[in-house]
Protein backbone atom coordinates (compact mmCIF):
# COMPACT_ATOMS: atom_id res chain seq x y z
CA UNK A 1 73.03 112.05 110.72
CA UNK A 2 73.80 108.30 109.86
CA UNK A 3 74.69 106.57 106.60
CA UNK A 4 71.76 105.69 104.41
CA UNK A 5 71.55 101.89 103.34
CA UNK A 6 72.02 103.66 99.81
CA UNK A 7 74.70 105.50 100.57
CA UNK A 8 76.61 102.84 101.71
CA UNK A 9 75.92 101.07 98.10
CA UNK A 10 77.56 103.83 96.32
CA UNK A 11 80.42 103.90 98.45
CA UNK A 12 80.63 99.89 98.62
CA UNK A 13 80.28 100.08 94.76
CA UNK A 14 82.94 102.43 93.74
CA UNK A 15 86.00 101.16 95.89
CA UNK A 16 85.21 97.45 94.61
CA UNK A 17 83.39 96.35 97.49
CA UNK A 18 80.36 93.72 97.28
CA UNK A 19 77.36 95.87 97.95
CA UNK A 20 75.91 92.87 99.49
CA UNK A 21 75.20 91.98 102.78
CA UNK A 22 76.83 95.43 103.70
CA UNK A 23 77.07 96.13 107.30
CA UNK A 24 77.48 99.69 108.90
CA UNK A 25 79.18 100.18 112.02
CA UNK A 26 79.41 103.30 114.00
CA UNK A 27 82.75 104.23 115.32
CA UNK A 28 85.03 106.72 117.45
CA UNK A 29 86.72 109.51 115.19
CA UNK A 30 84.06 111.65 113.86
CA UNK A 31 85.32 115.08 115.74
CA UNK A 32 84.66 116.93 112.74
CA UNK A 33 82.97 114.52 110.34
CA UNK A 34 80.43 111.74 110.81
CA UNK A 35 82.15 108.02 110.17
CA UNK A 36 81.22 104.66 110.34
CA UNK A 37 82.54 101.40 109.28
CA UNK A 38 81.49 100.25 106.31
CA UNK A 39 81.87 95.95 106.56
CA UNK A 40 81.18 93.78 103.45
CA UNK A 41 81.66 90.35 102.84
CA UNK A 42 84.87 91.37 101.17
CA UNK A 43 86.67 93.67 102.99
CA UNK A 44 85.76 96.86 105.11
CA UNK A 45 86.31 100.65 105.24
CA UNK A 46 86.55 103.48 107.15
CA UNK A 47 84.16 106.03 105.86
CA UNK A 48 83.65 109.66 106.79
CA UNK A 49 80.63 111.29 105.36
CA UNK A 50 79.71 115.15 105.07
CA UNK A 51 76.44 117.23 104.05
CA UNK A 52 76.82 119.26 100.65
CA UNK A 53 77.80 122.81 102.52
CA UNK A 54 80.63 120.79 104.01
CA UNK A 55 82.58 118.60 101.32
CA UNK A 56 85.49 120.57 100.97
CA UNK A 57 86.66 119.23 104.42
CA UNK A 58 86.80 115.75 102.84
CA UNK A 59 88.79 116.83 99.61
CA UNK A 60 91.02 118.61 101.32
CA UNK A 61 91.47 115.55 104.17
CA UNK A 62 91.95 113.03 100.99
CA UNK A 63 94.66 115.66 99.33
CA UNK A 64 96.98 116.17 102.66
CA UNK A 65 96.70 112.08 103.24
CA UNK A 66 97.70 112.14 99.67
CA UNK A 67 100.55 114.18 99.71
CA UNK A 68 101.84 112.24 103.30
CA UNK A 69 101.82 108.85 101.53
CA UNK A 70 103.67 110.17 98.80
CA UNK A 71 106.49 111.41 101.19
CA UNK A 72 106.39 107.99 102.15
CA UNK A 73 108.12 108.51 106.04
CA UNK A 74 105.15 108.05 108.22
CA UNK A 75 102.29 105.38 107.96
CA UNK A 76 99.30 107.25 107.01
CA UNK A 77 95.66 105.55 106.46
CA UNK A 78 95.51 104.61 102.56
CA UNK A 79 92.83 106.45 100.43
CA UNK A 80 90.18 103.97 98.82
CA UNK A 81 87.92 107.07 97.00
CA UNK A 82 86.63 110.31 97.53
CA UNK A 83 83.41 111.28 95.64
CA UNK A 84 80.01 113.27 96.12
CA UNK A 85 76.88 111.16 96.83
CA UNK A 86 74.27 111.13 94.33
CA UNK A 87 71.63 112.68 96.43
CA UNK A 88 74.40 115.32 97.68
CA UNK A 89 76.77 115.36 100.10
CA UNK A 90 80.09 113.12 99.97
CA UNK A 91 82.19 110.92 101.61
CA UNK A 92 85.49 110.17 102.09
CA UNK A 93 86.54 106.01 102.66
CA UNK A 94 90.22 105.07 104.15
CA UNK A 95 91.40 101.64 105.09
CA UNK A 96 90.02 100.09 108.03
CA UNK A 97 92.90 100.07 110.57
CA UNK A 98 93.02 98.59 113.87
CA UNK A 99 95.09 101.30 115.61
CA UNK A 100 96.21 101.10 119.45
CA UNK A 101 97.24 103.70 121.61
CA UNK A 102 101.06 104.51 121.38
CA UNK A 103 103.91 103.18 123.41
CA UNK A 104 107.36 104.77 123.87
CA UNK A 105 109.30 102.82 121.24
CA UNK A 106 106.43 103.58 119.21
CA UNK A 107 107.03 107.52 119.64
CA UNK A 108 110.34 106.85 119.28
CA UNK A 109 109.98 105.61 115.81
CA UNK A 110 107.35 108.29 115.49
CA UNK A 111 110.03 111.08 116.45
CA UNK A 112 112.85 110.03 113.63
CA UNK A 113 110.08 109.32 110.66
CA UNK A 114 109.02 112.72 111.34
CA UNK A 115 112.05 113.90 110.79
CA UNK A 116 112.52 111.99 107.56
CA UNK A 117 109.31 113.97 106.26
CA UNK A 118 110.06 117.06 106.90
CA UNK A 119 113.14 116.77 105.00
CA UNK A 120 110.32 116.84 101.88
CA UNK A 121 110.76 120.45 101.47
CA UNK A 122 109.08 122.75 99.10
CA UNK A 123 110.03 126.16 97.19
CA UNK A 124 107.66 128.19 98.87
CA UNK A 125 105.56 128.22 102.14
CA UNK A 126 101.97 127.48 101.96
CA UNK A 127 100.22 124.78 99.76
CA UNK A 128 98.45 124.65 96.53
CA UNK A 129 95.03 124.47 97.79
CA UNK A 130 93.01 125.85 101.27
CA UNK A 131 92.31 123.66 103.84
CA UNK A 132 91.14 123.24 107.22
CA UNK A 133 92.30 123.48 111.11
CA UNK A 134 89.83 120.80 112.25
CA UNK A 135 86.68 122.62 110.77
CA UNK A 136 88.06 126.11 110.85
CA UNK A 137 89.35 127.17 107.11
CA UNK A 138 93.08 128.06 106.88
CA UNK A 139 94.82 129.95 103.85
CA UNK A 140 97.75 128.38 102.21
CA UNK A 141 98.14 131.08 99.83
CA UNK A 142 101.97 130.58 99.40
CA UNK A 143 104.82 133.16 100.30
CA UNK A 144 108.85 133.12 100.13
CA UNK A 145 108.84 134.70 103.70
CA UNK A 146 108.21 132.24 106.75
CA UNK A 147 107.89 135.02 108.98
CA UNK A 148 105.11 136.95 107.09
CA UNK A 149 103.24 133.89 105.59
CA UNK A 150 103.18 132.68 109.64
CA UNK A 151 101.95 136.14 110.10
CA UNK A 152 99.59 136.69 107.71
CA UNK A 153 98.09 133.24 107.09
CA UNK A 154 98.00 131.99 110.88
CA UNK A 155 98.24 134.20 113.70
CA UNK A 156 96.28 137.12 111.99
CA UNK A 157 93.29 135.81 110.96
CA UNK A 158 92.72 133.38 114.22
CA UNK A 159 93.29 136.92 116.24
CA UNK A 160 90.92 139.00 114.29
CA UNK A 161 88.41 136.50 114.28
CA UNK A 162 88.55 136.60 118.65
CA UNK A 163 88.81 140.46 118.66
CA UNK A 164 85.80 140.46 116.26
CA UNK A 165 83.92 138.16 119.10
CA UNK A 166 84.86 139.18 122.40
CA UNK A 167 85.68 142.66 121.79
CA UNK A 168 87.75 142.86 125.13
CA UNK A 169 88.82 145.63 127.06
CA UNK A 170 92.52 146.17 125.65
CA UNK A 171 92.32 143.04 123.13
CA UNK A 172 92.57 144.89 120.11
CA UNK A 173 95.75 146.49 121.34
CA UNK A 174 97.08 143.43 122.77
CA UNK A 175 96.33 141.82 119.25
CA UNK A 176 98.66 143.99 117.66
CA UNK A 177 101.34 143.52 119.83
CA UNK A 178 101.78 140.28 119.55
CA UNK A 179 101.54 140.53 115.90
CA UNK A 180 104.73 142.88 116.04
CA UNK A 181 105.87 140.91 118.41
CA UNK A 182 106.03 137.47 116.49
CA UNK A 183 107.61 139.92 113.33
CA UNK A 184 110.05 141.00 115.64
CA UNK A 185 111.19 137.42 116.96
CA UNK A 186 110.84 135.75 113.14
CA UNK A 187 112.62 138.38 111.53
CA UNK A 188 115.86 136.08 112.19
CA UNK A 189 114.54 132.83 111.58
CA UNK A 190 114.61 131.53 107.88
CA UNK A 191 113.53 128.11 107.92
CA UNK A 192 113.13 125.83 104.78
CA UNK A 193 109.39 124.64 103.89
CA UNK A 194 109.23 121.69 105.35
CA UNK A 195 105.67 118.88 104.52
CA UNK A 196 103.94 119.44 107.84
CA UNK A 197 101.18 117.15 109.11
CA UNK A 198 99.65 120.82 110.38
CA UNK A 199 97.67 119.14 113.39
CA UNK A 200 99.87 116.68 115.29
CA UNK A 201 98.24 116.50 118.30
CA UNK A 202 98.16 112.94 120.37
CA UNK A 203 94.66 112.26 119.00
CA UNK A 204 95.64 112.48 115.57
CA UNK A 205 98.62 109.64 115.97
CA UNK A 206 98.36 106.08 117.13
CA UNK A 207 99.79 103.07 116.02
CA UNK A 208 99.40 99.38 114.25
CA UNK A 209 99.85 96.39 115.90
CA UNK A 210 103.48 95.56 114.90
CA UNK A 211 104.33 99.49 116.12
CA UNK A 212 104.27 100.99 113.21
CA UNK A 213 103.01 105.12 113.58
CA UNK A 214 100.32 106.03 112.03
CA UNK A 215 99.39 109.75 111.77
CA UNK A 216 96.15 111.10 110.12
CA UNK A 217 93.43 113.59 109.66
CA UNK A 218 96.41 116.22 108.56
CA UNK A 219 96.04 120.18 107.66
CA UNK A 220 98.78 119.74 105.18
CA UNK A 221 101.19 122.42 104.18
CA UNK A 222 104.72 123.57 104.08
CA UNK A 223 105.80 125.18 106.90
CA UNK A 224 108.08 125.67 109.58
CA UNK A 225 109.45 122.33 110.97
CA UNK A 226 108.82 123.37 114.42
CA UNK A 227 105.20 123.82 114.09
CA UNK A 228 104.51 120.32 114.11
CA UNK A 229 106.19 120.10 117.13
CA UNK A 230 104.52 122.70 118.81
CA UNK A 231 101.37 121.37 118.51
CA UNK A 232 102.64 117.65 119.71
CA UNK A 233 104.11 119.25 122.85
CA UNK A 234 100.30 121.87 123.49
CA UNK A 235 98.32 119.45 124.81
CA UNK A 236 100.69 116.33 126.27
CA UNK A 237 100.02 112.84 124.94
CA UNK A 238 103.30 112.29 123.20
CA UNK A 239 106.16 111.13 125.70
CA UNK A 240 109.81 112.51 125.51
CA UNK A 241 111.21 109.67 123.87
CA UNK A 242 109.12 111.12 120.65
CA UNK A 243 110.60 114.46 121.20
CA UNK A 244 114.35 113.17 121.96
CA UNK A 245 114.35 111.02 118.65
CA UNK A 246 113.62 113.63 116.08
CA UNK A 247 116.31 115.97 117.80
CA UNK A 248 118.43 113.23 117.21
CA UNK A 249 117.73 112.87 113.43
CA UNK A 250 117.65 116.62 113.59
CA UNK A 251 118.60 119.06 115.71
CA UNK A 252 116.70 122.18 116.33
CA UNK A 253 118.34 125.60 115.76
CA UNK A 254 118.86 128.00 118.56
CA UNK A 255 115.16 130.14 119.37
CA UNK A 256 112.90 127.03 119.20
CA UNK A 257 111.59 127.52 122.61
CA UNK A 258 110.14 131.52 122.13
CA UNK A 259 108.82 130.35 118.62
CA UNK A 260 106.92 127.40 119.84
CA UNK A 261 104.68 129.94 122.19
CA UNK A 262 103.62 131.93 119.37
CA UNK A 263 103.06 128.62 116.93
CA UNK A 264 100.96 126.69 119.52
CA UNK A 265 98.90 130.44 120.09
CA UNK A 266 97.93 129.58 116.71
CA UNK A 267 96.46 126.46 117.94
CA UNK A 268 94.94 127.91 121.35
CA UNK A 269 93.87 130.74 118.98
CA UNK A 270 91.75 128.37 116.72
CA UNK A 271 89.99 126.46 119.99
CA UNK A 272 89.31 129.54 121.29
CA UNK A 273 87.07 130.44 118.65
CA UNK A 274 85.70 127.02 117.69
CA UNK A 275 85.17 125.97 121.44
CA UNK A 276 85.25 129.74 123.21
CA UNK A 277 85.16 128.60 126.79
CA UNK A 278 88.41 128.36 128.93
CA UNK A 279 90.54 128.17 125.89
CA UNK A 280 89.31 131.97 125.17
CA UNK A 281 91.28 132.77 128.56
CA UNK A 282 94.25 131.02 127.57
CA UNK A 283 94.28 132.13 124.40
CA UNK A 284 94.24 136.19 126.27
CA UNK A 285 96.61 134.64 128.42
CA UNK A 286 99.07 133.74 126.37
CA UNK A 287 99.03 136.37 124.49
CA UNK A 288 99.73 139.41 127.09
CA UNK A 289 102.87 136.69 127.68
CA UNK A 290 104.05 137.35 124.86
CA UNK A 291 104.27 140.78 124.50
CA UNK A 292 105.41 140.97 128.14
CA UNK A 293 108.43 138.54 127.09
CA UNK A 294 109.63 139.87 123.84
């Protein structure tokens, strides 16, 4: 669907905008919403726009982009206004950014200001509202117990959901194996809750012309430390120099390696059953790996 002329008023209206002469512009980043680019003759936006049945993905978008630029490490896009449109649905309007694609020195920044946030640490892990994995919902209902909430609020759910749609030969076992299996290998690991960005793959970061990061569209919560790194090193697109500067500004402890498999499952887990398709192999894939290695 595209922005209505009226629509854009309202949206041009409340973040001070002159609802004159608006121009709307479609552009690139609309995986999960529909944007555009709302241009005035003073000043411009980035808008993303939902139907009523699916606001809560833009409330929950404007709360983790709120709770990154309050941590203040890594450049997020600043929030002009969230509301609901008078005829229903919503929108959600960020500052217009000319991003490029990111260079080493860039991911080198990148690495250490990642670091720097996830020294924000919480009490418990979890956050105080649900939110989303792209469009899939994920609980944050917190726990004092990394091992269990990772347990119980990521890998179980994402698993059920594929048992409950392929029904496999053997999946249902194989499901609860790795669940024991992850309980067995986190049992030992007592991390502190760290402010995760909760989706840092390479389409999610870029950068400003001067090379300053930027990092956005987040699935905010405190976890793990390692999770965001997980999902940086799934799918490629961030160079070693990103990876080598946050072990610099903070070291890893010992295990990393055999908890990253089961933390970017979760992520393999979650295309599988948004996408199904190849990633529904992989997903089965990786998961008879990991019983067969722990």
């Amino acid at each position: 669907m595209a922005m209505t002329h009226e629509q854009a008023v309202e949206v041009a209206r409340s973040i001070g905008l002159d609802e004159n002469g608006i121009a709307l512009r479609p552009v690139a980043g609309g995986d999960t919403s529909q944007t555009c680019l709302l241009e005035t003759r003073n000043g411009s936006a980035f808008v993303k726009f939902e139907s009523s049945d699916r606001c809560a993905l833009l409330a929950a978008e404007a709360d983790g982009l709120a709770a990154l630029s309050r941590a203040g490490c890594v450049r997020v896009p600043q929030l002009l206004g969230h509301q609901p449109f008078e005829a229903g649905g919503g929108w959600l309007a960020l500052e217009a950014l000319k991003l490029r694609p990111r260079t080493r020195p860039v991911d080198r920044r990148l690495g250490h200001e990642l670091a720097m946030q996830h020294r924000d640490q919480g009490e418990m892990f979890g956050w105080h509202r649900d939110n989303y994995l792209g469009p899939m919902p994920q609980s944050n209902d917190v726990a004092g117990d990394w091992s269990e909430f990772f347990r119980q609020r990521r890998l179980a759910p994402q698993i059920q959901r594929l048992v409950q749609s392929r029904r496999g030969p053997g999946l249902d076992e194989a499901a609860q194996q790795v669940l024991a299996a992850w309980t067995r290998l986190g049992a030992d690991h007592d991390p502190e809750p760290s402010l995760l960005h909760g989706d840092l793959w390479a389409g999610n970061a870029a950068a400003l012309s001067d090379g300053t990061p930027v990092i956005y569209d987040p699935a905010v919560h405190y976890g793990d430390r390692e999770c965001d790194l997980a999902m940086a090193d799934l799918f490629g697109g961030f160079s070693e120099d990103f990876f080598r500067a946050y072990r610099e500004a903070w070291p890893l402890p010992g295990g990393w390696r055999q908890r990253r498999a089961f933390y970017q499952l979760y992520h393999v887990l979650n295309h599988a059953n948004l996408f199904g398709g190849s990633y529904v192999a992989s997903a089965e894939h990786r998961m008879r790996e990991l019983i067969g290695s722990t």
